[in-house]
N, C-alpha and C. Protein backbone atom coordinates (compact mmCIF):
# COMPACT_ATOMS: atom_id res chain seq x y z
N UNK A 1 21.16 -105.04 55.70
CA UNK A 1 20.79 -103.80 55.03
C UNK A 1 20.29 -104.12 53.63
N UNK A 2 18.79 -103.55 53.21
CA UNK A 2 18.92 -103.42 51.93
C UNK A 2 19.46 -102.79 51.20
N UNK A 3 20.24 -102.37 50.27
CA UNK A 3 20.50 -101.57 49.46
C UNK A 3 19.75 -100.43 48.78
N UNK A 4 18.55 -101.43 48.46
CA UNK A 4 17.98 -101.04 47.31
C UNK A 4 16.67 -99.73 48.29
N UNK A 5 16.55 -99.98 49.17
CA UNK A 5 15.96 -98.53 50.15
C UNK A 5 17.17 -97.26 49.62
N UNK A 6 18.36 -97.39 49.40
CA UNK A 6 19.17 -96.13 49.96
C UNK A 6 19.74 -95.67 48.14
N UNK A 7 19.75 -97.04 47.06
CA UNK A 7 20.24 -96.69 45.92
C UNK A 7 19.49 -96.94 44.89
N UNK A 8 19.44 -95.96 43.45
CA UNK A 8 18.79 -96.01 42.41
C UNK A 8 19.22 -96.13 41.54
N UNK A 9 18.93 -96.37 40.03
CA UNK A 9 19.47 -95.88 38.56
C UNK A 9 18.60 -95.44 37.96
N UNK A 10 18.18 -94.06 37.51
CA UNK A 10 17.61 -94.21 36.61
C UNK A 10 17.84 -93.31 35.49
N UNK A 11 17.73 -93.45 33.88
CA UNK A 11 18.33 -93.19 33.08
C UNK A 11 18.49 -91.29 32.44
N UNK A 12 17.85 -90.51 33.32
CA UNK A 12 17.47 -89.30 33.44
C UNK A 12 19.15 -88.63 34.41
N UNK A 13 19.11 -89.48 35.37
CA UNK A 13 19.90 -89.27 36.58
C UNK A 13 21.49 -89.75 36.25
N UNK A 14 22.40 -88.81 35.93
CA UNK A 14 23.71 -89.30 35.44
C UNK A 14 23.93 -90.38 34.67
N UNK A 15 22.94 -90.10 33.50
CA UNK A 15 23.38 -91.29 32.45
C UNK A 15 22.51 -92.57 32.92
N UNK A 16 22.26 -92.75 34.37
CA UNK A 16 21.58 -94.52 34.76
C UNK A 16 22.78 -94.97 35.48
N UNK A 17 23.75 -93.87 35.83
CA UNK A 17 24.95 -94.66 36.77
C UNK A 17 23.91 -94.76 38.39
N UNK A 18 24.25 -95.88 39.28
CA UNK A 18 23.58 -95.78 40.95
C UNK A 18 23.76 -94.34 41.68
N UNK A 19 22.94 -94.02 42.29
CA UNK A 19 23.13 -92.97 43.04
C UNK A 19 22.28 -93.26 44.06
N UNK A 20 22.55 -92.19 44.91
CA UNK A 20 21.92 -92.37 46.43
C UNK A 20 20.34 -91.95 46.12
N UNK A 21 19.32 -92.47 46.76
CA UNK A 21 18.40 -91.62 45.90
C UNK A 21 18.33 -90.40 46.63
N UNK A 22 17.30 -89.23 45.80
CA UNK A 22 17.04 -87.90 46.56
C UNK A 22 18.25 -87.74 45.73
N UNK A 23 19.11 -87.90 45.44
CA UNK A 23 20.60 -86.80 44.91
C UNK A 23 21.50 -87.72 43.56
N UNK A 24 22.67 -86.47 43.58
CA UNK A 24 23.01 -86.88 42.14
C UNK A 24 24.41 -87.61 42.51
N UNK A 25 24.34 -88.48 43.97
CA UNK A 25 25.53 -88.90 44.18
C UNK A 25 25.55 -90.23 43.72
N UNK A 26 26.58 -90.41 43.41
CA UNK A 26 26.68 -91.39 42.72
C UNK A 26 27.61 -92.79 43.14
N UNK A 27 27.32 -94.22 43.48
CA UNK A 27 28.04 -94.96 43.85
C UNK A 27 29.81 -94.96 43.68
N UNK A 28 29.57 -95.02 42.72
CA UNK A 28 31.02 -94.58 41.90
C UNK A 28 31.64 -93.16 43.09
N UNK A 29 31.49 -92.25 42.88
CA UNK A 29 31.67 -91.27 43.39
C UNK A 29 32.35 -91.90 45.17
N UNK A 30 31.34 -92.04 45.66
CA UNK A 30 31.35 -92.80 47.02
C UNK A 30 32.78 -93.46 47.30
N UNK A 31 32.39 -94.80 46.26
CA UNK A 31 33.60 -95.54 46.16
C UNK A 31 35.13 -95.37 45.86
N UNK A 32 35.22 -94.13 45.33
CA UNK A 32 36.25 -93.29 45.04
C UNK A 32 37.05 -92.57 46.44
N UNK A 33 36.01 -92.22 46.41
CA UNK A 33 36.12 -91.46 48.17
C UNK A 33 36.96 -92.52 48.97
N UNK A 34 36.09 -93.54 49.10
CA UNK A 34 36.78 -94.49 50.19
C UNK A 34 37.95 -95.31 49.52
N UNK A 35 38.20 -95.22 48.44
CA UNK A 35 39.65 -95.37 47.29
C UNK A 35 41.03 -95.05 47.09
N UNK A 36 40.60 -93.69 47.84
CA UNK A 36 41.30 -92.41 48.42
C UNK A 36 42.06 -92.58 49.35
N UNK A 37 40.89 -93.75 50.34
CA UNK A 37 41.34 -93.47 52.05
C UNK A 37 40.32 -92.20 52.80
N UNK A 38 39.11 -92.17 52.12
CA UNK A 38 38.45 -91.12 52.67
C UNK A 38 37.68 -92.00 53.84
N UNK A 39 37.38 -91.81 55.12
CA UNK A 39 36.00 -91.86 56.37
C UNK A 39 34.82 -91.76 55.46
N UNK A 40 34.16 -92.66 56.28
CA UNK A 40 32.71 -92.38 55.97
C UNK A 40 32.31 -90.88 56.83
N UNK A 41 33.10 -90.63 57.87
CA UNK A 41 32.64 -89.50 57.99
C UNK A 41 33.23 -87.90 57.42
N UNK A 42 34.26 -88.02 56.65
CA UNK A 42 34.76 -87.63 55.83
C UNK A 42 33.62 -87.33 54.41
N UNK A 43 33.23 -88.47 53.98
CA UNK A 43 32.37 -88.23 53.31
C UNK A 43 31.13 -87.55 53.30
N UNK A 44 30.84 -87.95 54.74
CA UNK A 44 29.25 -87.39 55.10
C UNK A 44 29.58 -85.33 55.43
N UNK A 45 30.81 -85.11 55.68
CA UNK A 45 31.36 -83.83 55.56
C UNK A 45 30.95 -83.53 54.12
N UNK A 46 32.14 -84.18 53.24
CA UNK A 46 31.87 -83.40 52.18
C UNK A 46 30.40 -83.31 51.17
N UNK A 47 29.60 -84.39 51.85
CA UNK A 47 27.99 -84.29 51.09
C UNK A 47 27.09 -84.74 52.39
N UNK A 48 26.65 -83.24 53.08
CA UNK A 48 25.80 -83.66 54.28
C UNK A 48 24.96 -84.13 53.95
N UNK A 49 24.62 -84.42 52.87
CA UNK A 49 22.75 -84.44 52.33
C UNK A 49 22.48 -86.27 52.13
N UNK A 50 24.04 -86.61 52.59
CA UNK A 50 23.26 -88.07 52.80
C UNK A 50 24.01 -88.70 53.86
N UNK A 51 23.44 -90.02 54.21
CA UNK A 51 23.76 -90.52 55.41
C UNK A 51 24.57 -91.27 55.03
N UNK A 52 24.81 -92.16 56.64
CA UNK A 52 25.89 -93.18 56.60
C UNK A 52 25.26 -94.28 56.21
N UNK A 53 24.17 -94.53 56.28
CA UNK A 53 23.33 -95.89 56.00
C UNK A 53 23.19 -95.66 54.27
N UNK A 54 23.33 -94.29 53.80
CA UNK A 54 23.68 -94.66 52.35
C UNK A 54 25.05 -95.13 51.86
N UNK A 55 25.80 -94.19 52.63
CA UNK A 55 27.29 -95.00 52.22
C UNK A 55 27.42 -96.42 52.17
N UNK A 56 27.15 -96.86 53.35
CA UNK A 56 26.91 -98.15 53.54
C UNK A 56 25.96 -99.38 52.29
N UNK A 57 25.16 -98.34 52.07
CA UNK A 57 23.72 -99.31 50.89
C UNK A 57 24.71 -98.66 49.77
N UNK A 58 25.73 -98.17 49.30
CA UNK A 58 26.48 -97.84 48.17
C UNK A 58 27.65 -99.06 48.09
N UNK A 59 28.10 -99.51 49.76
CA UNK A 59 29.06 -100.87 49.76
C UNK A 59 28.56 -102.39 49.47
N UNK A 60 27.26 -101.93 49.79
CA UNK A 60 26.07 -103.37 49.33
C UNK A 60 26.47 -103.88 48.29
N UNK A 61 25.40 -102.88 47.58
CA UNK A 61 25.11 -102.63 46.57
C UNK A 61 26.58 -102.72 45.31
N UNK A 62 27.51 -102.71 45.86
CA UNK A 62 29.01 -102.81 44.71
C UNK A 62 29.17 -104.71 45.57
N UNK A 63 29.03 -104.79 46.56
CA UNK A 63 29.03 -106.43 46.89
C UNK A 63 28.38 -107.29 45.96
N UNK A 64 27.34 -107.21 46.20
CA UNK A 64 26.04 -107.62 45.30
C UNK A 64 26.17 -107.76 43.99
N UNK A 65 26.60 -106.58 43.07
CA UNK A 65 27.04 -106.48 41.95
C UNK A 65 27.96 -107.58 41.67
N UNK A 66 29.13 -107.40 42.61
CA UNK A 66 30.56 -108.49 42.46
C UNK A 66 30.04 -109.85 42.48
N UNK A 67 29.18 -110.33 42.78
CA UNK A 67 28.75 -111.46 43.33
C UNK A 67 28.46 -111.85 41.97
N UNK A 68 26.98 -110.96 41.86
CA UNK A 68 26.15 -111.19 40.41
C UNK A 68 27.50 -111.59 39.26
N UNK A 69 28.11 -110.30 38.80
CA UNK A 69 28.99 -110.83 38.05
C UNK A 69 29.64 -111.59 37.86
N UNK A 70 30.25 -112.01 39.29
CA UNK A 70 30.90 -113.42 39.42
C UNK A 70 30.12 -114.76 39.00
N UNK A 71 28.76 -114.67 39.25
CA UNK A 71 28.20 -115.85 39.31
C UNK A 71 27.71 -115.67 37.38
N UNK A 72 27.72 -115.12 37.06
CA UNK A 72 27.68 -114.81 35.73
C UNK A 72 28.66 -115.21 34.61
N UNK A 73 29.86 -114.74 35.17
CA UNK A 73 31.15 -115.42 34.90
C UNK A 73 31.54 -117.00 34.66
N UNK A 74 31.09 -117.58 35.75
CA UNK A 74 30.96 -118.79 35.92
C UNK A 74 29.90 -119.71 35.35
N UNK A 75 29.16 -119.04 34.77
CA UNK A 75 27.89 -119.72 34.24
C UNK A 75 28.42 -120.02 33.18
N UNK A 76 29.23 -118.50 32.25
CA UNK A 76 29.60 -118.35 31.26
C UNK A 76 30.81 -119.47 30.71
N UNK A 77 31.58 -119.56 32.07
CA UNK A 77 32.83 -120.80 31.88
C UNK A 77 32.25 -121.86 31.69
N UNK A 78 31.22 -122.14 32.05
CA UNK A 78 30.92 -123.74 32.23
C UNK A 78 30.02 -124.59 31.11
């Protein structure tokens, strides 16, 4: 999966936090949900207006991040 098809930032749109695009949902948001113990289909209840393949490009997309940072981290140690 790409991510980057299903998530955006841009600085108009909640500050520049990720969101799904088309809406004002926000990765964060998402991730909370499933933080909770919420379903992805739980989620897709409480915001029909996006899919599961965004939820999903919202779990990427926080992977990806972890990675980056990590490898950032380590640059930084060395």
């Amino acid at each position: 999966m790409n991510w980057r098809d299903h998530i955006h930032s841009n600085p108009d749109i909640l500050g520049g936090k990720p969101v799904v695009k088309g809406t004002r949902i926000s990765v964060e948001l998402i991730l909370e949900y499933l933080t909770d113990g919420a379903s992805v289909g739980e989620i897709l209840e409480a915001y029909p207006h996006i899919t599961e393949p965004d939820v999903r490009a919202a779990i990427a997309f926080t992977h990806d991040m972890l990675v980056e940072e990590a490898a950032i981290a380590r640059k930084r140690a060395a």
